[in-house]
N, C-alpha and C. Protein backbone atom coordinates (compact mmCIF):
# COMPACT_ATOMS: atom_id res chain seq x y z
N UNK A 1 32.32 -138.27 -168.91
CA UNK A 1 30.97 -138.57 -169.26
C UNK A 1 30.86 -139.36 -170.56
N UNK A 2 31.79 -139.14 -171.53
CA UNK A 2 31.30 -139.72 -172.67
C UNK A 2 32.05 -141.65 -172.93
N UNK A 3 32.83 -141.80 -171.64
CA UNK A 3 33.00 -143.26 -171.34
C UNK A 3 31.84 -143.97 -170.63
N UNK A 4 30.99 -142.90 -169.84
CA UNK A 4 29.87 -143.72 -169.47
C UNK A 4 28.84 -143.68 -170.16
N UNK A 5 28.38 -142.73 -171.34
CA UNK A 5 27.73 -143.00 -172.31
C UNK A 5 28.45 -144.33 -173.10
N UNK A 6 29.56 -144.14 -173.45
CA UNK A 6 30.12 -145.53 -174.38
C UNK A 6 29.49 -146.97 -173.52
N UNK A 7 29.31 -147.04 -172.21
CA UNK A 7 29.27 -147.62 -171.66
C UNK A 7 27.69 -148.42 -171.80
N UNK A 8 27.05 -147.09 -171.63
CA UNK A 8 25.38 -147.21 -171.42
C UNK A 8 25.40 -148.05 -173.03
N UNK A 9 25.95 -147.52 -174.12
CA UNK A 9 25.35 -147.72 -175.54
C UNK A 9 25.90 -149.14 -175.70
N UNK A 10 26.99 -149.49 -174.83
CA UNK A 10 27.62 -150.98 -175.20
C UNK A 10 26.49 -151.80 -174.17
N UNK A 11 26.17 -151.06 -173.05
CA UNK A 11 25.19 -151.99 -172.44
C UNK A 11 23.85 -152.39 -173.35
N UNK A 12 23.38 -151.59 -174.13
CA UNK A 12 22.31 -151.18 -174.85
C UNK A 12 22.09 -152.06 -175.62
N UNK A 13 23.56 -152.03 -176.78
CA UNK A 13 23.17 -152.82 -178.33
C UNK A 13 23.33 -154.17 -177.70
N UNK A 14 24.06 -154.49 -176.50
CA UNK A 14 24.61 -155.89 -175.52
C UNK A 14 23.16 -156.33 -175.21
N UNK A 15 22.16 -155.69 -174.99
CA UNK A 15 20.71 -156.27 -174.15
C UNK A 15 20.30 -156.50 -175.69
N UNK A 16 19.85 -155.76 -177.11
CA UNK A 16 19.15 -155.63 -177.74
C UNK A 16 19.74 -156.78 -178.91
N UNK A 17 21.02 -157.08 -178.69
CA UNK A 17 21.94 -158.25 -180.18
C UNK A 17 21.29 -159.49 -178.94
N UNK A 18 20.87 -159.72 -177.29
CA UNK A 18 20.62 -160.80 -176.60
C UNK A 18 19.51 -161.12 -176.95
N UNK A 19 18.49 -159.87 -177.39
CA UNK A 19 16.78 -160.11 -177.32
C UNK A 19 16.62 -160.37 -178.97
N UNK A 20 17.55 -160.00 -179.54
CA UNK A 20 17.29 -160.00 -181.37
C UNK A 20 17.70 -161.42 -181.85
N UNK A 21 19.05 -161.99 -181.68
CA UNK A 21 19.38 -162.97 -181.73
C UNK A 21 18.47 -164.25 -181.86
N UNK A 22 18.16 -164.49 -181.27
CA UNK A 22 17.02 -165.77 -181.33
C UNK A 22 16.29 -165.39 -182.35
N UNK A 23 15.19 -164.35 -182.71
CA UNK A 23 14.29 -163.66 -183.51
C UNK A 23 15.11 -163.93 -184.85
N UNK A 24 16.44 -163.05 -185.34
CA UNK A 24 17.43 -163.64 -186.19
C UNK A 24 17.43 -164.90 -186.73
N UNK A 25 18.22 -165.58 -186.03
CA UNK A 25 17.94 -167.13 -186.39
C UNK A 25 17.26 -167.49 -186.43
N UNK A 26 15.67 -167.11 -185.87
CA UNK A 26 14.80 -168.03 -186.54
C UNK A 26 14.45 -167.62 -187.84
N UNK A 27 14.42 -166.35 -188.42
CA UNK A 27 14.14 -166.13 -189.56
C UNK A 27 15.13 -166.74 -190.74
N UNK A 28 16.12 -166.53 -190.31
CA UNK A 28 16.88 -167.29 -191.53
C UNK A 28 16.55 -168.84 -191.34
N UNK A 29 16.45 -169.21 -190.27
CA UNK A 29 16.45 -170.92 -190.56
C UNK A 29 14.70 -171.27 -191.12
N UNK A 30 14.02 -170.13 -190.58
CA UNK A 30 12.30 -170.19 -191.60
C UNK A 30 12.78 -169.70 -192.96
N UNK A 31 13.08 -169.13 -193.45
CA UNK A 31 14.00 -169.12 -194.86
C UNK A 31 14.78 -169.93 -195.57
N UNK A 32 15.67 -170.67 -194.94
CA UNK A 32 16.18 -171.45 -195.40
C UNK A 32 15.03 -172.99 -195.61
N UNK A 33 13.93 -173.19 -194.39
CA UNK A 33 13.34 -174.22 -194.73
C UNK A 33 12.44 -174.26 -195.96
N UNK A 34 12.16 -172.84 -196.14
CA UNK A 34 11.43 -172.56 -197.23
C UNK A 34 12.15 -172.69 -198.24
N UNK A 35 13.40 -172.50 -198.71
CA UNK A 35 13.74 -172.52 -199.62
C UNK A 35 14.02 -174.04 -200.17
N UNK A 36 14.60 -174.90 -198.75
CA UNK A 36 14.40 -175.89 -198.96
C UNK A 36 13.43 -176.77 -199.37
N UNK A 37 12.35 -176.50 -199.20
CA UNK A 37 10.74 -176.96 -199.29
C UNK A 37 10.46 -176.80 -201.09
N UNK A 38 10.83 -175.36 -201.38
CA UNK A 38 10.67 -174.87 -202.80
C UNK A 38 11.73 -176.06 -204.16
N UNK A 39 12.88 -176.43 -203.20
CA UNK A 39 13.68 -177.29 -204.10
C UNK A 39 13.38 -178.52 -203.84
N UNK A 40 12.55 -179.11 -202.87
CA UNK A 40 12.23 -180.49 -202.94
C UNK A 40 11.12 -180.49 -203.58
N UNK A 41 10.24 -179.09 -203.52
CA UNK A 41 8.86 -179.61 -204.72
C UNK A 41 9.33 -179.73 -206.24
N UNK A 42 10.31 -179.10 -206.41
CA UNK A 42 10.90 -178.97 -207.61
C UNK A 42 11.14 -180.08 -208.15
N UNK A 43 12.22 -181.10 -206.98
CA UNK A 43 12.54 -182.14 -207.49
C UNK A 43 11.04 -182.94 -207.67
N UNK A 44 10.29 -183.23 -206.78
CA UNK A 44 9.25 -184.22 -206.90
C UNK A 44 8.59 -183.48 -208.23
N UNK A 45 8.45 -182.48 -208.45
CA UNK A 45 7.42 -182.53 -209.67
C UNK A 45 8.51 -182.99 -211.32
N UNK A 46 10.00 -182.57 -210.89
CA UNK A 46 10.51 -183.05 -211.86
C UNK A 46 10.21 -184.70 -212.09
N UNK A 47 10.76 -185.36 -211.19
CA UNK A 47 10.82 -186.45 -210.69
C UNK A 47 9.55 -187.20 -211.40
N UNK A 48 8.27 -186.82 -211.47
CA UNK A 48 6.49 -187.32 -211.69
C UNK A 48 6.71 -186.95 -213.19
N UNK A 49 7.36 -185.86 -213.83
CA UNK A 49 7.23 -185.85 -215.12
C UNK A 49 7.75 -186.80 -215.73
N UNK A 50 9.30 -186.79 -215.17
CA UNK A 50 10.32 -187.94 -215.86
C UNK A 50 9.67 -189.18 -215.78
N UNK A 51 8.74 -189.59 -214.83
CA UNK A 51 7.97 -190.62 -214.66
C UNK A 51 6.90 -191.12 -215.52
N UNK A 52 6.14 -190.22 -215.76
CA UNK A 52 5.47 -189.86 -216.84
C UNK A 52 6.02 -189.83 -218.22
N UNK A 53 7.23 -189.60 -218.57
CA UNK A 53 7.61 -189.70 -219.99
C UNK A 53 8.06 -190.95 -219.74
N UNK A 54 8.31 -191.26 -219.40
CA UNK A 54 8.85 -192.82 -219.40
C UNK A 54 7.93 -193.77 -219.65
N UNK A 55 6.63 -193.71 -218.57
CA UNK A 55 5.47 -194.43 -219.01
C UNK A 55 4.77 -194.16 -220.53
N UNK A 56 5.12 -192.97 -220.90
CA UNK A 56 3.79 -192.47 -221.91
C UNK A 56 4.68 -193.30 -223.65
N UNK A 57 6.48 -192.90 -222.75
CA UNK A 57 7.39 -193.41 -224.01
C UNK A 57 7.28 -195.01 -224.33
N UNK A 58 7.22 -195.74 -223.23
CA UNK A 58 7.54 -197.13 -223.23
C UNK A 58 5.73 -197.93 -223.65
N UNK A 59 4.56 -197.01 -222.86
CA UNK A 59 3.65 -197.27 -223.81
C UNK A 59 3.03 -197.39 -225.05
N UNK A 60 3.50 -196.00 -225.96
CA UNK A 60 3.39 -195.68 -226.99
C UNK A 60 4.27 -196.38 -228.01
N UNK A 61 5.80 -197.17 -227.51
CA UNK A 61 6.38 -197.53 -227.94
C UNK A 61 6.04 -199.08 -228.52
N UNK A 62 5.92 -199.50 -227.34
CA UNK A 62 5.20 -200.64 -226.97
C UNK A 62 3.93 -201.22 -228.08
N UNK A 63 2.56 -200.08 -228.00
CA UNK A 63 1.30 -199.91 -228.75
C UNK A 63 1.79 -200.16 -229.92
N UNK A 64 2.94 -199.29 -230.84
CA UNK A 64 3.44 -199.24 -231.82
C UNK A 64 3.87 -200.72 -232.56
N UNK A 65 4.55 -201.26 -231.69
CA UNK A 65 5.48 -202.16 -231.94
C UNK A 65 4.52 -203.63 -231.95
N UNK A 66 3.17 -203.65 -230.81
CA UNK A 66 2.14 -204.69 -230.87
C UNK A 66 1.43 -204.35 -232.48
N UNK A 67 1.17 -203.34 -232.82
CA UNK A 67 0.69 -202.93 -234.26
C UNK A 67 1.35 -203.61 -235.48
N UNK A 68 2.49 -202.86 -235.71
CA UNK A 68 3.30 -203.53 -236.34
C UNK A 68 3.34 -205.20 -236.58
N UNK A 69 3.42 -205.83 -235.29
CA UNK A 69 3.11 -207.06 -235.23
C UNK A 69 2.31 -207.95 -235.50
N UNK A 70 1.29 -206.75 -235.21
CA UNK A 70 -0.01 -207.70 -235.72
C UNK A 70 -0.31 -207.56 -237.18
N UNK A 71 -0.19 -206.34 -237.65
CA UNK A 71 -0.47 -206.66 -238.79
C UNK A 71 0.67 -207.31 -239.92
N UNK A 72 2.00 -207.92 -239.87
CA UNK A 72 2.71 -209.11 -240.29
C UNK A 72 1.78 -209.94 -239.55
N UNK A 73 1.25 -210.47 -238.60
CA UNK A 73 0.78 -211.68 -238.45
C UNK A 73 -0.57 -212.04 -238.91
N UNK A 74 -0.78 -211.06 -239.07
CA UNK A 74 -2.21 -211.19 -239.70
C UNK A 74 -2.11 -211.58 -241.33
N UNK A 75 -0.72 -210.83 -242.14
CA UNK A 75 -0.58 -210.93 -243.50
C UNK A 75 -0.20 -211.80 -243.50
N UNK A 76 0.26 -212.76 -242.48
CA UNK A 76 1.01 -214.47 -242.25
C UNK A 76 0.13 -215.41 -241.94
N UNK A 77 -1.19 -214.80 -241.62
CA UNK A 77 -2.27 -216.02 -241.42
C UNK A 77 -1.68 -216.46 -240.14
N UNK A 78 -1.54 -216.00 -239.37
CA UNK A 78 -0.88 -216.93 -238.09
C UNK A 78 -1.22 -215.65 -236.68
N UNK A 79 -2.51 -214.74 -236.69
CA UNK A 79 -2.75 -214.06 -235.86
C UNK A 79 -3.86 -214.40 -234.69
N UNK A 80 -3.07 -214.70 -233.47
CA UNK A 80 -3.96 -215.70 -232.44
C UNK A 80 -4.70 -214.47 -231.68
N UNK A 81 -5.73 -215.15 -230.89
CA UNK A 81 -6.42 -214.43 -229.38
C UNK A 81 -5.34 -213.18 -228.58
N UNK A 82 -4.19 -214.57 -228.23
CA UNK A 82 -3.10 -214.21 -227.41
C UNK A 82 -2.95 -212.89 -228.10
N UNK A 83 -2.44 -212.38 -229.24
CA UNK A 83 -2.05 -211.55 -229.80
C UNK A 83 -3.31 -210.50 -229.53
N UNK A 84 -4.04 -210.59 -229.87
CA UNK A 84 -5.85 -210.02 -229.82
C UNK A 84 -5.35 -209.07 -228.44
N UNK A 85 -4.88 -209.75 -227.72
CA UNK A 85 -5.40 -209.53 -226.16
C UNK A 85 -4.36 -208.93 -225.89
N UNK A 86 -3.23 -208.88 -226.00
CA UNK A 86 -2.08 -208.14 -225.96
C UNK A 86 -1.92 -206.77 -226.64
N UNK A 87 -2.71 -207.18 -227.63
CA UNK A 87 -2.39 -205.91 -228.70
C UNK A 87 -3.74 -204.61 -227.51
N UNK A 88 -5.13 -205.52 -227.23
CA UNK A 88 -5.84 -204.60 -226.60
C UNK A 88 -5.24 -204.16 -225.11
N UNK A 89 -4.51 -204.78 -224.27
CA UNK A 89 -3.70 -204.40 -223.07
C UNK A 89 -2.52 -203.24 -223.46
N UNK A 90 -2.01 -203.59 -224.92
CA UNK A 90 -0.98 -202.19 -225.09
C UNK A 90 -2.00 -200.72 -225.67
N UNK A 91 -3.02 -201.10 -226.26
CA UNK A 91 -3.71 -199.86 -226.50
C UNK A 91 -4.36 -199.35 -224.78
N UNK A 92 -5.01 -199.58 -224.37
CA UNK A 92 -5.12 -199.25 -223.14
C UNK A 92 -4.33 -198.90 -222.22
N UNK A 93 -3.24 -198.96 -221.76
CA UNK A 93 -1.91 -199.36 -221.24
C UNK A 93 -1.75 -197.41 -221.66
N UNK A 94 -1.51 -197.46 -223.39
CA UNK A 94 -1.32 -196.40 -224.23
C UNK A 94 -1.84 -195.30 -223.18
N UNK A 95 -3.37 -195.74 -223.69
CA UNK A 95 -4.46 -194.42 -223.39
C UNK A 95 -4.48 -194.15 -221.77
N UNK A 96 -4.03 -194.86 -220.62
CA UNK A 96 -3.84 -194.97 -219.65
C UNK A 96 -2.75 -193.72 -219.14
N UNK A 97 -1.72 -194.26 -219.91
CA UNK A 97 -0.34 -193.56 -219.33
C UNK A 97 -0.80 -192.03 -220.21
N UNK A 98 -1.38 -191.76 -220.88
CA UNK A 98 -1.29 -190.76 -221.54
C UNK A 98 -2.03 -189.66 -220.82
N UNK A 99 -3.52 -190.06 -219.93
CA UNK A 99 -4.51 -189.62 -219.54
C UNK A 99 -3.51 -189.36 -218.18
N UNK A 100 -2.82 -190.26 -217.72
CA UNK A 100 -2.23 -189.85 -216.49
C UNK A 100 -1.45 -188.45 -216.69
N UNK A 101 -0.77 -188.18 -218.18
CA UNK A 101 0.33 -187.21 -217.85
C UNK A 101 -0.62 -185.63 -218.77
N UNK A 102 -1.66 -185.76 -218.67
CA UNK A 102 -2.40 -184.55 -218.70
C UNK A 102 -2.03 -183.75 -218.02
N UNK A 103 -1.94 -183.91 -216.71
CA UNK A 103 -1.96 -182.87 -215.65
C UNK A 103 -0.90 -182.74 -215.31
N UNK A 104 0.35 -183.26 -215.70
CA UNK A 104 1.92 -182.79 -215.39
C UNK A 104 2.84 -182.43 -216.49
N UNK A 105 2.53 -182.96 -217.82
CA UNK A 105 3.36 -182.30 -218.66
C UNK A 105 3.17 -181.13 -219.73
N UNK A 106 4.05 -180.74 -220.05
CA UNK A 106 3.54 -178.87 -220.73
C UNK A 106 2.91 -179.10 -222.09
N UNK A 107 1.84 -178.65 -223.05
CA UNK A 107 1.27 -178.69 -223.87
C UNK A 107 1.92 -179.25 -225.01
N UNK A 108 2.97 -179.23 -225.40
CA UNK A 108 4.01 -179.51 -226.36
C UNK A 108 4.20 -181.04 -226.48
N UNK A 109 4.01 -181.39 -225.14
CA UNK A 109 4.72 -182.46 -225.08
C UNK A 109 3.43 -183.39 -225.93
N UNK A 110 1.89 -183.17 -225.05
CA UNK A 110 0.71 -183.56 -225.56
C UNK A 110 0.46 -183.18 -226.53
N UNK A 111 0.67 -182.38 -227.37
CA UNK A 111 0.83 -181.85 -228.51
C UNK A 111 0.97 -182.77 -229.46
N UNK A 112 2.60 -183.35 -229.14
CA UNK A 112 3.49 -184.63 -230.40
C UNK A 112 2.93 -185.42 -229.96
N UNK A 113 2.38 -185.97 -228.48
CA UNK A 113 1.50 -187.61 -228.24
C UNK A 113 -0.30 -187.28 -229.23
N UNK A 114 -0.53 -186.26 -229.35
CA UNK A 114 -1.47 -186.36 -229.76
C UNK A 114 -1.55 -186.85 -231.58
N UNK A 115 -0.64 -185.85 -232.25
CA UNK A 115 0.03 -186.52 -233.67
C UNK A 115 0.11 -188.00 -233.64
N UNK A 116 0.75 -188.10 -232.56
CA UNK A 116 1.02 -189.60 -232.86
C UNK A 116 0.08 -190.55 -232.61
N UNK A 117 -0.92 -189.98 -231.40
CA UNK A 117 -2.02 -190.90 -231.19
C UNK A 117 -3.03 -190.97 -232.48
N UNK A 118 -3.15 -190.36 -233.50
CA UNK A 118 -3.80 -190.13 -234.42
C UNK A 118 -3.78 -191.64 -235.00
N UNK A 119 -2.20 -191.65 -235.94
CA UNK A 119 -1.41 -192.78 -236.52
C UNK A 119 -1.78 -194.25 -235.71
N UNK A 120 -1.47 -193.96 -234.69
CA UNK A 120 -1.45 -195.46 -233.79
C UNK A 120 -3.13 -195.78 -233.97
N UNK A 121 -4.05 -194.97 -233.41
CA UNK A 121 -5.47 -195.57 -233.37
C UNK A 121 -6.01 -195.30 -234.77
N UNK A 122 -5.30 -195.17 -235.60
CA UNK A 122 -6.03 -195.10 -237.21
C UNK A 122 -5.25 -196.58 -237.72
N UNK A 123 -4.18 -196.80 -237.03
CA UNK A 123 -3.81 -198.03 -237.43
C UNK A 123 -4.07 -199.33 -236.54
N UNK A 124 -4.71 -198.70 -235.70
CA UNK A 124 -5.43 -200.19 -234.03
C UNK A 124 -6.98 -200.49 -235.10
N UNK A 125 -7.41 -199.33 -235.76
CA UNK A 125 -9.15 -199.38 -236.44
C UNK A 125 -8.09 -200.23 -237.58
N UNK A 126 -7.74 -199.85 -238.52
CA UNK A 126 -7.35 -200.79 -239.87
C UNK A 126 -6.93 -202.21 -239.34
N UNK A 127 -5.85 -202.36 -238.00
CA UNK A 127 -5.82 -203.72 -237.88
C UNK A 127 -6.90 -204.80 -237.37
N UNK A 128 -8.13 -203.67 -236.61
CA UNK A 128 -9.37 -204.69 -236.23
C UNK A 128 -10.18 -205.16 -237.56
N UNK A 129 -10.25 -203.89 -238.59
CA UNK A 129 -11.03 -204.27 -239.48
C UNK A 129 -10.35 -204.95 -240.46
N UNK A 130 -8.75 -205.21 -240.76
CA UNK A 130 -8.51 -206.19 -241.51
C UNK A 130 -8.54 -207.47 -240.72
N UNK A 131 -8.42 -207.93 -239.28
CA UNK A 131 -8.74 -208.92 -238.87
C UNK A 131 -10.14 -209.51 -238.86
N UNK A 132 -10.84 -208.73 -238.88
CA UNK A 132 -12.46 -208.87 -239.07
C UNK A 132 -13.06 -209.18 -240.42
N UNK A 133 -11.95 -209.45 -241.17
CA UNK A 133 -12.65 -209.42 -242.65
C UNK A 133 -13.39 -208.45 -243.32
N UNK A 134 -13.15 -206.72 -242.86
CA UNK A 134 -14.09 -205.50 -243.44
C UNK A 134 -13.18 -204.60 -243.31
N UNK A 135 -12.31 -204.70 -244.36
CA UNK A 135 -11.12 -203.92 -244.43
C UNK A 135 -12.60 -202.61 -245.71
N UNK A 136 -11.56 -201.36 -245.67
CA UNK A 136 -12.28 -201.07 -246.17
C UNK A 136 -11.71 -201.11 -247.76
N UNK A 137 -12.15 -200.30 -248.86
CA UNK A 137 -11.45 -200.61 -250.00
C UNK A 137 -10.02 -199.73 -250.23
N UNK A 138 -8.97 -200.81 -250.39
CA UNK A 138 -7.88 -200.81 -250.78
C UNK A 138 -6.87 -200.65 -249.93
N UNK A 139 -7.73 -200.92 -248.53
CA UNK A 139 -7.07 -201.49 -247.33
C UNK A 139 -6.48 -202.56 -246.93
N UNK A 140 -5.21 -202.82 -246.75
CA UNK A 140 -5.15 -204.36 -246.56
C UNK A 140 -3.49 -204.00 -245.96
N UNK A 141 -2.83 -204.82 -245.55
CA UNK A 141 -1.71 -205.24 -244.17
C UNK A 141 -0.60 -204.16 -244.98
N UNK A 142 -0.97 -204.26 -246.21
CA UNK A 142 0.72 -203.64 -246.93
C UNK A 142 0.22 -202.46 -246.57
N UNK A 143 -0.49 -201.53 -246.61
CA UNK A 143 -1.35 -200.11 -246.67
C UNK A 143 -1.34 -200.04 -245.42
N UNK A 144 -1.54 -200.47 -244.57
CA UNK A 144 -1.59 -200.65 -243.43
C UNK A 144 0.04 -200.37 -242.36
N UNK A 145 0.75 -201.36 -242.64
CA UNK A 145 1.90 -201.25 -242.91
C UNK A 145 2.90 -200.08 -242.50
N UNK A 146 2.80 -199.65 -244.15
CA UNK A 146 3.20 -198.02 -244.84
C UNK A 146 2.51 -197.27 -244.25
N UNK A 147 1.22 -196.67 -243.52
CA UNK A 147 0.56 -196.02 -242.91
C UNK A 147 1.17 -195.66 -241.75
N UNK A 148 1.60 -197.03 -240.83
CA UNK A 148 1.89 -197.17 -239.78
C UNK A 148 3.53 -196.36 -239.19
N UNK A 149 4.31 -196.69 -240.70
CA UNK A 149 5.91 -195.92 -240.66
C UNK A 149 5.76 -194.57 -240.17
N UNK A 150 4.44 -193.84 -240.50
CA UNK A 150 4.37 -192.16 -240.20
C UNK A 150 4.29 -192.25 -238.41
N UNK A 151 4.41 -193.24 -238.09
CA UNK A 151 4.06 -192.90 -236.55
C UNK A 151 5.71 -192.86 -235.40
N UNK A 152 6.69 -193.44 -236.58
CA UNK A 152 8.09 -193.39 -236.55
C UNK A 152 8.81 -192.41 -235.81
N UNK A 153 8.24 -191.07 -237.10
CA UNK A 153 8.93 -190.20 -236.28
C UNK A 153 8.15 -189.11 -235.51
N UNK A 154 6.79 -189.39 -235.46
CA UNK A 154 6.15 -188.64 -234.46
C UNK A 154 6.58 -189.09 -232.72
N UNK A 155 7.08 -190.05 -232.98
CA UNK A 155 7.40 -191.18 -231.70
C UNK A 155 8.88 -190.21 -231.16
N UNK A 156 9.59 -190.28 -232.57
CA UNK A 156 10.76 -189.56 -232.02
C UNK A 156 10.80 -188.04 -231.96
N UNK A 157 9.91 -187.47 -232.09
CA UNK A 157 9.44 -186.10 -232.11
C UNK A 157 8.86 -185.83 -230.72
N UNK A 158 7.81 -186.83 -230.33
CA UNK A 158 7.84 -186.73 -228.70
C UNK A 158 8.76 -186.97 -227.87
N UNK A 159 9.81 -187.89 -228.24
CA UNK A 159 10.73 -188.35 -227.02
C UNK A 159 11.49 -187.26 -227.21
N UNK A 160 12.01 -186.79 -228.48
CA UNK A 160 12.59 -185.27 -228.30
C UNK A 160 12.43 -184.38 -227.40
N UNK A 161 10.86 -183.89 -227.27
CA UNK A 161 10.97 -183.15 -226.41
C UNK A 161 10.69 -183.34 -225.03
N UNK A 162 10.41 -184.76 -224.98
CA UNK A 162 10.09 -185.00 -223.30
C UNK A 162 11.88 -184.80 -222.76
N UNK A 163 12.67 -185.06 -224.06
CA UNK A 163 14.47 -185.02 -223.47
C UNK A 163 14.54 -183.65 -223.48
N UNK A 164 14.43 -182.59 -223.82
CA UNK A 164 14.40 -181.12 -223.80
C UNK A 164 13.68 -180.76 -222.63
N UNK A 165 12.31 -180.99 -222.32
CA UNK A 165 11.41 -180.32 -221.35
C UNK A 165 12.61 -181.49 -219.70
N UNK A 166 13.19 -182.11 -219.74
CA UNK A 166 13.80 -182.83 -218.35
C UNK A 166 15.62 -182.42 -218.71
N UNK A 167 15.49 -181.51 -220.06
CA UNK A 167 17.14 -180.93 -219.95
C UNK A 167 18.09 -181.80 -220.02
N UNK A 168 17.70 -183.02 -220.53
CA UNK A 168 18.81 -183.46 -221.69
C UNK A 168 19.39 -183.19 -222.87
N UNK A 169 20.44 -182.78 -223.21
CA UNK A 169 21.19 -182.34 -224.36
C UNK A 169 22.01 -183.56 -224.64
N UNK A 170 22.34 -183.31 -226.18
CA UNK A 170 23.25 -184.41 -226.77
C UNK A 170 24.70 -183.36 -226.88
C-alpha cells in the first residue's frame, strides 16, 4: 500500500508542478519586467539630469563669458549691436536652461545656480547701465569687472555638485 500511495503523491505534485508552472514563470518574468522597467526609469531620469547640467553649465558659462566681454568692449569703445544681441540671447538662453531644470534637479544644485544667478544679473544690470551712459556712482567697467570674478567660483561650486549629484569622483 504505501508504493501506491508513493504513487498517488508522485501523481499529485506531477499534475500540480504541470498546473503551477506556467503561473511560476509568469511571475518571475512580471518581476523581472518590473524590475527592468524600474532600471530604465532610472537611467532616463539620470540621463534628463545629466542633460540638464550640461545645458544649465554651458549656459551659465557661456552668460558669464558674453559679460566679461562686454564689459572689456565697452571699456574699449568698440561695443557693437552684434554684441548687444548676443549678450541678450546668452542671458535668456541662461534663464531658459535654468527654468527647465527646476523640476529635475535636487535643491542644492539650484541652490549654487541661484548664488550665481545673483552675480551674473547684477552684472547683465551694471553692463546695460554702463552701456547706456547711467552707470550708477562709482560704477564703471573696472568695478564691474572685479564684481564679476565672484561669479568664478560660484560657477565652479555648481559644476561641483552637478559632478557629485551624477557620481563623478576625481
Amino acid at each position: 500500500m504505501s508504493a501506491v500511495i508513493a504513487a498517488m503523491l508522485t501523481a499529485v505534485v506531477g499534475v500540480l508542478g504541470t498546473l503551477f508552472a506556467p503561473l511560476v514563470t509568469h511571475r518571475v518574468t512580471a518581476r523581472q519586467r518590473a524590475e527592468d522597467g524600474r532600471a530604465a526609469e532610472a537611467r532616463r531620469r539620470f540621463e534628463e539630469r545629466r542633460a540638464a547640467y550640461t545645458a544649465m553649465n554651458r549656459a551659465s558659462g557661456q552668460f558669464h563669458t558674453l559679460l566679461k566681454d562686454a564689459l572689456h568692449r565697452i571699456r574699449d569703445g568698440v561695443y557693437t549691436d552684434q554684441e548687444r544681441a548676443q549678450l541678450e540671447e546668452a542671458r535668456l538662453d541662461h534663464r531658459d536652461r535654468y527654468a527647465e531644470a527646476q523640476m529635475i534637479v535636487p535643491e542644492a544644485v539650484l541652490d549654487a545656480s541661484r548664488h550665481l544667478n545673483k552675480v551674473l544679473s547684477a552684472s547683465d544690470a551694471a553692463v546695460k547701465r554702463i552701456d547706456r551712459g547711467r552707470a550708477h556712482d562709482g560704477e564703471g567697467t573696472r568695478q564691474a569687472l572685479l564684481d564679476l570674478k565672484e561669479a568664478e567660483p560660484r560657477l565652479s561650486a555648481m559644476r561641483r555638485l552637478m559632478r557629485e549629484d551624477l557620481g563623478v569622483t576625481d
